[in-house]
Protein backbone atom coordinates (compact mmCIF):
# COMPACT_ATOMS: atom_id res chain seq x y z
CA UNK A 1 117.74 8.21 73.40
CA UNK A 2 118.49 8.54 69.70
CA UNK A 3 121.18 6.16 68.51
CA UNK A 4 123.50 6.82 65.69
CA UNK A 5 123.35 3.42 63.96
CA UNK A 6 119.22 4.45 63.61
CA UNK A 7 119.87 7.01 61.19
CA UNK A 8 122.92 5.90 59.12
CA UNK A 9 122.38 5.19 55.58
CA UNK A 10 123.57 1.59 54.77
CA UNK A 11 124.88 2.56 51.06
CA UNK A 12 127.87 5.20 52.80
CA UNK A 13 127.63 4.48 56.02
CA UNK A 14 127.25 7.89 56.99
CA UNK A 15 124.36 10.07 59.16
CA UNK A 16 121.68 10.59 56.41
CA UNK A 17 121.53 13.46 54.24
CA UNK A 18 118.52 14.53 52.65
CA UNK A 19 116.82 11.20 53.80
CA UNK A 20 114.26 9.73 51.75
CA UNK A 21 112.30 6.77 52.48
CA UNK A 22 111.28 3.83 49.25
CA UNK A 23 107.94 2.35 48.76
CA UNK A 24 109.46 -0.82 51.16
CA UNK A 25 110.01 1.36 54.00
CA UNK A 26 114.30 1.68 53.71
CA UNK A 27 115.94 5.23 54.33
CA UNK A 28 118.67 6.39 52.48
CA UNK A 29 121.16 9.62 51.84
CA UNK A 30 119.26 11.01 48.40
CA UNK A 31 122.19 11.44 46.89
CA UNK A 32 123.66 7.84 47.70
CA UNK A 33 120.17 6.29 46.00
CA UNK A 34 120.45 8.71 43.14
CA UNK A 35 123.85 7.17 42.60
CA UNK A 36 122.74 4.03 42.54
CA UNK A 37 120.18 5.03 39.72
CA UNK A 38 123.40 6.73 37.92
CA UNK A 39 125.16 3.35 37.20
CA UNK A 40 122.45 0.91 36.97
CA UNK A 41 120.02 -0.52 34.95
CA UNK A 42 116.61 -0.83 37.55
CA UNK A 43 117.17 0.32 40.56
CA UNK A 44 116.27 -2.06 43.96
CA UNK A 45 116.47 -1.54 47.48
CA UNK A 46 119.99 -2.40 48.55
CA UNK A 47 118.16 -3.52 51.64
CA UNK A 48 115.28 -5.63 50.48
CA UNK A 49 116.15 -5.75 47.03
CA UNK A 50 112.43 -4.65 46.20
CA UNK A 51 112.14 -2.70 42.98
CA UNK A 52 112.02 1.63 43.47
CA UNK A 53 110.57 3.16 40.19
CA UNK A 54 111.85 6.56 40.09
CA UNK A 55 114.24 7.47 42.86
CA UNK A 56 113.91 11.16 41.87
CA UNK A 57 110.09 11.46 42.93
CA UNK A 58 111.53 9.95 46.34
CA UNK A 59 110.70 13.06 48.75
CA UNK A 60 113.09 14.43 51.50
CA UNK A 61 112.25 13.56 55.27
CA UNK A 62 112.80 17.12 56.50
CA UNK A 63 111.65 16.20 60.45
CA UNK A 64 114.01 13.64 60.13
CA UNK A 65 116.99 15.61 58.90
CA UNK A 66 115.90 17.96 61.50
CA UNK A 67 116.39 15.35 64.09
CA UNK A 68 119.53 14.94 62.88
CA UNK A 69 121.08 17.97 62.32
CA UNK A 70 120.18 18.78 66.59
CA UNK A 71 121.15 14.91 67.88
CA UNK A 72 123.95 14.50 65.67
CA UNK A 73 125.79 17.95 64.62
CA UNK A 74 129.11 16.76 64.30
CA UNK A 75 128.54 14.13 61.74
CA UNK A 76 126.03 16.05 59.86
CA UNK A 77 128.42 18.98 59.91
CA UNK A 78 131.12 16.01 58.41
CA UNK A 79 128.53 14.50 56.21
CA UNK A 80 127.55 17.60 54.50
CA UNK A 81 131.11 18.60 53.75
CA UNK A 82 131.59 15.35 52.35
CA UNK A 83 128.96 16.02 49.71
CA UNK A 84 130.06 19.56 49.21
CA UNK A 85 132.87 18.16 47.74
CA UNK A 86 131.24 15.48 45.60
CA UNK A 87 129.50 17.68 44.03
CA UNK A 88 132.59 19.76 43.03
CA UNK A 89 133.80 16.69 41.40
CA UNK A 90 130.86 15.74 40.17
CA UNK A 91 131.04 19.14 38.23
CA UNK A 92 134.18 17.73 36.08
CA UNK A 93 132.23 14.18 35.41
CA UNK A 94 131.47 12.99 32.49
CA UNK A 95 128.04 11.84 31.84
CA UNK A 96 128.02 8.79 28.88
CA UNK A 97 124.37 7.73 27.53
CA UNK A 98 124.79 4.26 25.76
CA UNK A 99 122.22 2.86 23.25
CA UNK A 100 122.15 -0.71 22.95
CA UNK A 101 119.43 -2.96 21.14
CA UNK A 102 119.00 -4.65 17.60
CA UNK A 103 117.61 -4.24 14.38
CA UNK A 104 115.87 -6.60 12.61
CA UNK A 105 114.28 -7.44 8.49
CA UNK A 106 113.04 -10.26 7.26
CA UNK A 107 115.19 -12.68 5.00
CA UNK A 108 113.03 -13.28 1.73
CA UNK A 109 115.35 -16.12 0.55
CA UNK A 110 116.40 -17.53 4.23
CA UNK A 111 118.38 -20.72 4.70
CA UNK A 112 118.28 -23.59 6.91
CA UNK A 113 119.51 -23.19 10.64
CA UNK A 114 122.58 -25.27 11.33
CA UNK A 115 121.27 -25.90 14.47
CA UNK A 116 118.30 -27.26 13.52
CA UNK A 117 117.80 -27.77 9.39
CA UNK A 118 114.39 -27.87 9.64
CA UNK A 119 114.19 -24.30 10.34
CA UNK A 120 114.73 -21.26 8.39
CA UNK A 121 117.02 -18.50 9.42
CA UNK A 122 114.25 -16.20 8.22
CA UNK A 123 115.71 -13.39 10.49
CA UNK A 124 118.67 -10.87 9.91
CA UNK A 125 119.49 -9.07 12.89
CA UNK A 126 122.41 -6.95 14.41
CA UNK A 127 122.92 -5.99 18.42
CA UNK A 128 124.76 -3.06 18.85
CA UNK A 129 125.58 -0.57 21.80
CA UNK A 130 126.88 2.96 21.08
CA UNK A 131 128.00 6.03 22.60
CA UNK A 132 125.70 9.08 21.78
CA UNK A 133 127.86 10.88 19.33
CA UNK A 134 128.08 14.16 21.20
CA UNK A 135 129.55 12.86 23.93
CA UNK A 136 132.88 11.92 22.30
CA UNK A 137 134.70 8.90 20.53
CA UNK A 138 133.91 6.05 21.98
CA UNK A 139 137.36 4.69 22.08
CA UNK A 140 138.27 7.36 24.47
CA UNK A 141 136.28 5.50 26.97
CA UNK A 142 135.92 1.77 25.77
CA UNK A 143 138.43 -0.60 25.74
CA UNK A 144 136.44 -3.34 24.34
CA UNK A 145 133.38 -4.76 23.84
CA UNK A 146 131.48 -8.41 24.54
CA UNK A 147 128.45 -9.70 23.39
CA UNK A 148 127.12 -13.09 24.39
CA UNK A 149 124.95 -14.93 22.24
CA UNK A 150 123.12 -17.91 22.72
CA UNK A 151 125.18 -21.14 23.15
CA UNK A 152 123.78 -22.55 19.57
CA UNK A 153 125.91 -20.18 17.22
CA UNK A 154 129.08 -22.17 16.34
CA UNK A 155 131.14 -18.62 18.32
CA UNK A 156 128.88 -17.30 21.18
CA UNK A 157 131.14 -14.77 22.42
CA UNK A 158 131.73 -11.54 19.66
CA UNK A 159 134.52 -9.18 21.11
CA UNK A 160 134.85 -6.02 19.79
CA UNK A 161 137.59 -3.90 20.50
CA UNK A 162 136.85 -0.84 17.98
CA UNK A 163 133.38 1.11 17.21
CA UNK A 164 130.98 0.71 15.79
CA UNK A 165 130.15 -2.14 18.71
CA UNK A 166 127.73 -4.45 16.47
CA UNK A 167 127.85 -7.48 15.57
CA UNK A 168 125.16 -8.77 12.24
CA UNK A 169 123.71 -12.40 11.61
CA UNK A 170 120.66 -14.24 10.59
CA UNK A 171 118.35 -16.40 12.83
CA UNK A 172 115.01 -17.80 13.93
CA UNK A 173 114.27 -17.53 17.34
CA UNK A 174 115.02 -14.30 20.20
CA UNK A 175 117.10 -15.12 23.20
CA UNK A 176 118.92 -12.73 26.01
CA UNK A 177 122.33 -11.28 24.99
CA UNK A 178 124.31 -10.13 27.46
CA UNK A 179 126.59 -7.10 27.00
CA UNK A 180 129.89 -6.65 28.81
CA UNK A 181 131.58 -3.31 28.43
CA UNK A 182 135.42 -2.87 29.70
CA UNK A 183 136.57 0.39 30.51
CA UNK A 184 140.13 1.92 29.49
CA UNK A 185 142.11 2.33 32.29
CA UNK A 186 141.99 6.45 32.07
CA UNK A 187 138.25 6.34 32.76
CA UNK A 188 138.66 4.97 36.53
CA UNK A 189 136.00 2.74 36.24
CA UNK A 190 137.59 -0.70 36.89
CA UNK A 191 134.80 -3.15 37.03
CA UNK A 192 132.76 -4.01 33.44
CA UNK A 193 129.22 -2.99 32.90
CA UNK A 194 127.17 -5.43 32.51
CA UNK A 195 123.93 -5.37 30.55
CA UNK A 196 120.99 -7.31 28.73
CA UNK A 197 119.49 -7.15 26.21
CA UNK A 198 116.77 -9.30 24.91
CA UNK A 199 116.73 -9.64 21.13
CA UNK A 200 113.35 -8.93 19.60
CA UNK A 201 111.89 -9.13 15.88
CA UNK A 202 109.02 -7.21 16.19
CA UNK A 203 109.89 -3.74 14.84
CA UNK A 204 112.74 -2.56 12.61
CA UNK A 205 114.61 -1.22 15.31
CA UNK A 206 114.14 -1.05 19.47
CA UNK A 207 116.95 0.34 21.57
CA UNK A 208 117.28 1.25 25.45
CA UNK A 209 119.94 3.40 26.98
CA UNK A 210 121.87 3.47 30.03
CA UNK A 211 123.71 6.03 31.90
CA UNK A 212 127.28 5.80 33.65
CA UNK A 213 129.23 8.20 34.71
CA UNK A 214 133.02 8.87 33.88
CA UNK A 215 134.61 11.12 36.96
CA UNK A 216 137.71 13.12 35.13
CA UNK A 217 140.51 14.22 37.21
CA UNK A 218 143.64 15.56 36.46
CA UNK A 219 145.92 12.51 36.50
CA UNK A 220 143.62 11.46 33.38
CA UNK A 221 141.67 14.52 31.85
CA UNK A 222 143.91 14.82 28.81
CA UNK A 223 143.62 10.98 27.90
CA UNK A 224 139.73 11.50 26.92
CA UNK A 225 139.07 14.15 24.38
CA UNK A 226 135.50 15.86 24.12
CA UNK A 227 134.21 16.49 21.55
């Protein structure tokens, strides 16, 4: 006899929808794992925590949600709806792509580190993050700004509370600076985003992006403008 808890996707809770099944052998909703890929980074099995490369190659089980749909037609039925009306709202969301990464040029007249004077800060670099410019002013959407660098600089922790989100210095050696975004309160999003990025010197610029998205409802729709 089937059982219920056997086909319930672990990241809603719910009967599967569109189940797909990772490289480590873990079923989920599509749309729950796509969601997943929406707000973060790399993307792991909640389960296993095993990396998944591209959740969007992930194929649907269709015997499986055939199973399903005759075992369990109630909460398929309920399950369904529920994403019917996700995807309404997911029609007024806002979708923000943020660069982040350095730039970098080499000092021809550097000075000593005051770390360690018997090294040159040879190396002028800036970190930045940015909101692609069609998408609308960033302080609709950002309250602020953190970027952590390494424990050596004499103030580790630059806050920035207005755009452009950069912050320019001179240096010899790369290290992992961790990005903290806060959200305004209109966006809904409660919890900061956190992000890394390690500092290179190789080229004059390198840059990733990230996606989150910003759900708009009425109670806040005319607190972001788009441009």
């Amino acid at each position: 006899m089937e059982s219920l808890q056997d086909h319930s996707c672990s990241i809603c809770l719910g009967v599967f929808f569109n189940p797909v099944n990772t490289p480590c052998d873990h079923t989920f909703c599509q749309p729950c794992i796509v969601e997943v890929q929406v707000y973060k980074q790399q993307v792991v099995c909640p389960l296993c925590r095993k990396s998944i490369k591209d959740v969007y190659s992930l194929k649907i089980d269709d015997e499986r949600e055939q199973l399903i749909k005759n075992t369990f037609p109630k909460q398929y039925q309920k399950r369904q709806n529920d994403i019917i009306q996700q995807r309404l709202l997911q029609k007024q969301a806002i979708k923000l792509t943020l660069q982040y990464g350095n730039t970098h040029e080499i000092i021809s007249n550097p000075k000593p580190s005051r770390s360690n004077p018997n090294i040159m800060n040879s190396h002028r670099w800036k970190c930045f993050l940015k909101v692609i410019p069609s998408q609308g002013v960033p302080q609709d959407y950002i309250e602020k700004v953190e970027f952590q660098l390494h424990e050596t600089f004499q103030n580790p922790l630059i806050t920035c509370h207005n755009a452009p989100y950069e912050y320019t210095t001179s240096g010899w050696g790369c290290f992992p600076i961790p990005i903290k975004i806060y959200w305004k309160i209109s966006t809904g999003i409660s919890t900061p985003t956190k992000l890394v990025w390690d500092l290179q010197f190789e080229s004059p610029l390198q840059q990733k992006t990230h996606e989150i998205k910003i759900n708009k409802s009425e109670s806040n729709s005319d607190n972001l403008q788009i441009n």
